[in-house]
Structure formats: C-alpha cells, structure tokens
C-alpha atoms as a PDB file:
ATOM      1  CA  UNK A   1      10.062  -8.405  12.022  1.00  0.00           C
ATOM      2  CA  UNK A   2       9.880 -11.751  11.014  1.00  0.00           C
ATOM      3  CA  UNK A   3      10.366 -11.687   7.043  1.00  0.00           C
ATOM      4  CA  UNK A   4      12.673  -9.315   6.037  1.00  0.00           C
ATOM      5  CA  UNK A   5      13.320 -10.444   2.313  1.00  0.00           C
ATOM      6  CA  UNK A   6       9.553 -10.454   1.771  1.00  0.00           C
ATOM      7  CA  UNK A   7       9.030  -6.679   2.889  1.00  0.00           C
ATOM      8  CA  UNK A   8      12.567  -5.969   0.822  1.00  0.00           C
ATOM      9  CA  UNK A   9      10.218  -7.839  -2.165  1.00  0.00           C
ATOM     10  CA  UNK A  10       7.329  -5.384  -1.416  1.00  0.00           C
ATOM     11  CA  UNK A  11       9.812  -2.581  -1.609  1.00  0.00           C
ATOM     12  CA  UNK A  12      11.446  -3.868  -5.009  1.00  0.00           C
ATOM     13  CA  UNK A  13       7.555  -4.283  -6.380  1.00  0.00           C
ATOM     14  CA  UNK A  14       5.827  -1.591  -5.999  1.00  0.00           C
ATOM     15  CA  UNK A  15       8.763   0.457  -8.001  1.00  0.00           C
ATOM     16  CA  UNK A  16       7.777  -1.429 -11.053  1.00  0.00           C
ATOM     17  CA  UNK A  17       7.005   0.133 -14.723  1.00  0.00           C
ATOM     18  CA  UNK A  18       5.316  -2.545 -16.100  1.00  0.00           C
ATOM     19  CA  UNK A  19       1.677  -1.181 -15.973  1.00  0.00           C
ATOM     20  CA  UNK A  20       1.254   1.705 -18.329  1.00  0.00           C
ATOM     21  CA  UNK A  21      -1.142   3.553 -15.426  1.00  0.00           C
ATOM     22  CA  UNK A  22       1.478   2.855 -12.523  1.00  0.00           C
ATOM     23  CA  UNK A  23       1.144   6.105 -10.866  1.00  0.00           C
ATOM     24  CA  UNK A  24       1.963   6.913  -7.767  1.00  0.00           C
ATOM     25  CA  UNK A  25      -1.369   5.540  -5.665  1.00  0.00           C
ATOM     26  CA  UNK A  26      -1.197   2.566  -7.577  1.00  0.00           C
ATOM     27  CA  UNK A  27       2.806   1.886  -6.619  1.00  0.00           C
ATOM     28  CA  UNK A  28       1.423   3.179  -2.941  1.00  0.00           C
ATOM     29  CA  UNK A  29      -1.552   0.277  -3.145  1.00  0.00           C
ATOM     30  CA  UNK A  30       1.000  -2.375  -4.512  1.00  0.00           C
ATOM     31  CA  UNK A  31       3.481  -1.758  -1.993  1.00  0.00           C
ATOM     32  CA  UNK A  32       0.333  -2.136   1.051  1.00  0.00           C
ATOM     33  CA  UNK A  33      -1.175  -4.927  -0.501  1.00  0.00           C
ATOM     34  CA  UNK A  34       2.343  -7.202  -0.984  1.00  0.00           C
ATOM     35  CA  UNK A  35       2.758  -6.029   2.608  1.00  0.00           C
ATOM     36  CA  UNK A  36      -0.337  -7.446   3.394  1.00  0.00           C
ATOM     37  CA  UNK A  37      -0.064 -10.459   1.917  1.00  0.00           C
ATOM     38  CA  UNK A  38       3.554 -11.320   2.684  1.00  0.00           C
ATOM     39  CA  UNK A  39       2.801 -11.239   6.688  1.00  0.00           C
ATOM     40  CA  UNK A  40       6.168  -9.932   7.743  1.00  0.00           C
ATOM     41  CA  UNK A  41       5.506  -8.773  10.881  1.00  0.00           C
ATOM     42  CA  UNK A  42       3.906 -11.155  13.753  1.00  0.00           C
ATOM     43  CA  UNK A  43       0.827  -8.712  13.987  1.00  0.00           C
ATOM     44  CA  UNK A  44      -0.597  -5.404  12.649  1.00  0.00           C
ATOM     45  CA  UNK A  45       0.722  -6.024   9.086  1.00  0.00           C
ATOM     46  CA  UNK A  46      -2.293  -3.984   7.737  1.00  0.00           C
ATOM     47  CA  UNK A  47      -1.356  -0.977   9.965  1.00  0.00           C
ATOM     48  CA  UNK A  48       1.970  -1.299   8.928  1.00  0.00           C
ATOM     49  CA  UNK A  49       0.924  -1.332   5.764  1.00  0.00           C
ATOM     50  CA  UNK A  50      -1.127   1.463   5.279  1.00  0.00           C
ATOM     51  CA  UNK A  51       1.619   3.868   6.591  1.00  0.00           C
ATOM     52  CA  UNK A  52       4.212   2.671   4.440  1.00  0.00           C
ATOM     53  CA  UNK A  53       1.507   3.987   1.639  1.00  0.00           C
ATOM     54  CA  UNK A  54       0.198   6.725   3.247  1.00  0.00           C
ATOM     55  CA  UNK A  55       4.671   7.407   3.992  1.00  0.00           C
ATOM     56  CA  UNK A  56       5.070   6.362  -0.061  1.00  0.00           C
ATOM     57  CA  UNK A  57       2.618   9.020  -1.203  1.00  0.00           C
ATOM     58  CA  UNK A  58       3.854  11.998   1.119  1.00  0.00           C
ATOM     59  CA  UNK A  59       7.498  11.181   0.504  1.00  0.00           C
ATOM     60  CA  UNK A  60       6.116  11.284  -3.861  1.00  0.00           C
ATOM     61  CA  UNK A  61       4.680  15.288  -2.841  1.00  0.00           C
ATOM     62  CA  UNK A  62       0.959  13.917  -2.918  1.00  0.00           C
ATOM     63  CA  UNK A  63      -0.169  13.928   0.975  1.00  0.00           C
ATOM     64  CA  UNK A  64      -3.901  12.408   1.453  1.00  0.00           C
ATOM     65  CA  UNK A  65      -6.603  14.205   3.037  1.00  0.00           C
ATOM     66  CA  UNK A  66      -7.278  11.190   5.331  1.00  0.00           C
ATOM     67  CA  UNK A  67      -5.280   9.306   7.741  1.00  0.00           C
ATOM     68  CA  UNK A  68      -3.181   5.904   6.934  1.00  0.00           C
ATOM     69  CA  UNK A  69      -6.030   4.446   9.153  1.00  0.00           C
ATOM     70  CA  UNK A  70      -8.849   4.564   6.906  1.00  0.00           C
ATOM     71  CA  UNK A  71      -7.004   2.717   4.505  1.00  0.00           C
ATOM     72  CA  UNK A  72      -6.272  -0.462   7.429  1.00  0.00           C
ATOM     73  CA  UNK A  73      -9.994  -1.846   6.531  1.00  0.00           C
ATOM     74  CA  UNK A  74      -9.343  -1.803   3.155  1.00  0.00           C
ATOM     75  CA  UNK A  75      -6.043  -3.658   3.472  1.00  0.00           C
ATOM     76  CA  UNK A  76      -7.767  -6.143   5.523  1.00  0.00           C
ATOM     77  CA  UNK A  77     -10.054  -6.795   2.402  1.00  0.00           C
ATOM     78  CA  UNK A  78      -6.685  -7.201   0.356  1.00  0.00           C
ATOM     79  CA  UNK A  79      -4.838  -9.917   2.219  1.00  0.00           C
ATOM     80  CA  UNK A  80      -8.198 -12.024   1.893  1.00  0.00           C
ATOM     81  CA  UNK A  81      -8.522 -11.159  -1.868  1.00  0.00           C
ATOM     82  CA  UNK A  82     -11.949  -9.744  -1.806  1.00  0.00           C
ATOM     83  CA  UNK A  83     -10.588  -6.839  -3.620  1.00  0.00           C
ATOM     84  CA  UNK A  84      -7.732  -6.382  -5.704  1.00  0.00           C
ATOM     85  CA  UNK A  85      -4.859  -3.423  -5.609  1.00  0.00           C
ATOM     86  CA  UNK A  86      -6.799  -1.410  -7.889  1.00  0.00           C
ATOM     87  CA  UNK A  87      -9.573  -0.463  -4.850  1.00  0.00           C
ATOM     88  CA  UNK A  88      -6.962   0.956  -2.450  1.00  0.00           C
ATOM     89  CA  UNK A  89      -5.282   2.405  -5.353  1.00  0.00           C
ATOM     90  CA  UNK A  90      -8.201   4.898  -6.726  1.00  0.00           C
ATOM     91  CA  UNK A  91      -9.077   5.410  -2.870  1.00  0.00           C
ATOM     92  CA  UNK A  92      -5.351   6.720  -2.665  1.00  0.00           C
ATOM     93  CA  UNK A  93      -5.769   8.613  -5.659  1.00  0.00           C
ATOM     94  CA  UNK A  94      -9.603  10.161  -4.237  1.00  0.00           C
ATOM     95  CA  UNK A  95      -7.832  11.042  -0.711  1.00  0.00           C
ATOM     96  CA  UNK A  96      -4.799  13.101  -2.625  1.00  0.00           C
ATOM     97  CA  UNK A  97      -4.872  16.966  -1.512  1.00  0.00           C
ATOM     98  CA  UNK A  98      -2.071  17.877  -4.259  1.00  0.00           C
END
C-alpha cells in the first residue's frame, strides 16, 4: 500500500450525509471511485476497488447478483472521469438481490 491516509479519506467519504439520495450503492460507488482516483495501491486499484464496494454493500445486507468484477470496467471509466459516481452507483443499485 502506498497511500494509506488517502484510502483512510475514501473510507471517511463515502460515510457522508450530505446528499439527500446517499443510499447505500451510492456510499458503495463513492467509496470505489475515491479509491480509484486516489491510486493507493501500486497496481490493481480498480480491483481493489470494486471489492471494497461489492464488501460495502454485503456488509449493509444488500449482496449483488454479479461479481465485484463486472464493476472493475466501470471503475476504470471513473478514474479517467468519463463517468461520474452516479453510473456505478445505479449499476450497484440494478445488481442488488435484497
């Protein structure tokens, strides 16, 4: 791990209750996406991030139908900002089996 106060940022942001329609996929999305963008780890970081959300949103009681790899790709589109949260966050709350 190479930046340990920016994944302890990602951790600290996606808990936030500033958006009225913070639900649980978007918190899951926000978390992915800071991950993304914050490049703690030396490779993989949109792995990584995909199963801290796919992790987020089992650990909240809403398991996804899909596997934390589908939502890699997605990430990739993220940390290049071609999309915003809000993508990964309604495909989060599309893949939910609860």
């Amino acid at each position: 791990m190479e930046d340990i106060p920016a994944l302890e940022a990602a951790i600290t942001r996606h808990a936030s209750k500033n958006r009225a329609d913070a639900d649980n996929a978007w918190r899951a999305a926000t978390l992915a996406a800071t991950v993304v963008r914050s490049r703690p780890f030396a490779c993989r970081n949109e792995e990584v991030a995909a199963l801290y959300a796919y992790a987020f949103m089992v650990h909240a009681g809403e398991p996804l139908a899909v596997e934390a790899g589908h939502l890699a790709g997605m990430l990739v589109r993220v940390s290049i900002t071609e999309i915003s949260i809000d993508m990964p966050a309604a495909f989060l709350r599309t893949a939910r089996t609860a």
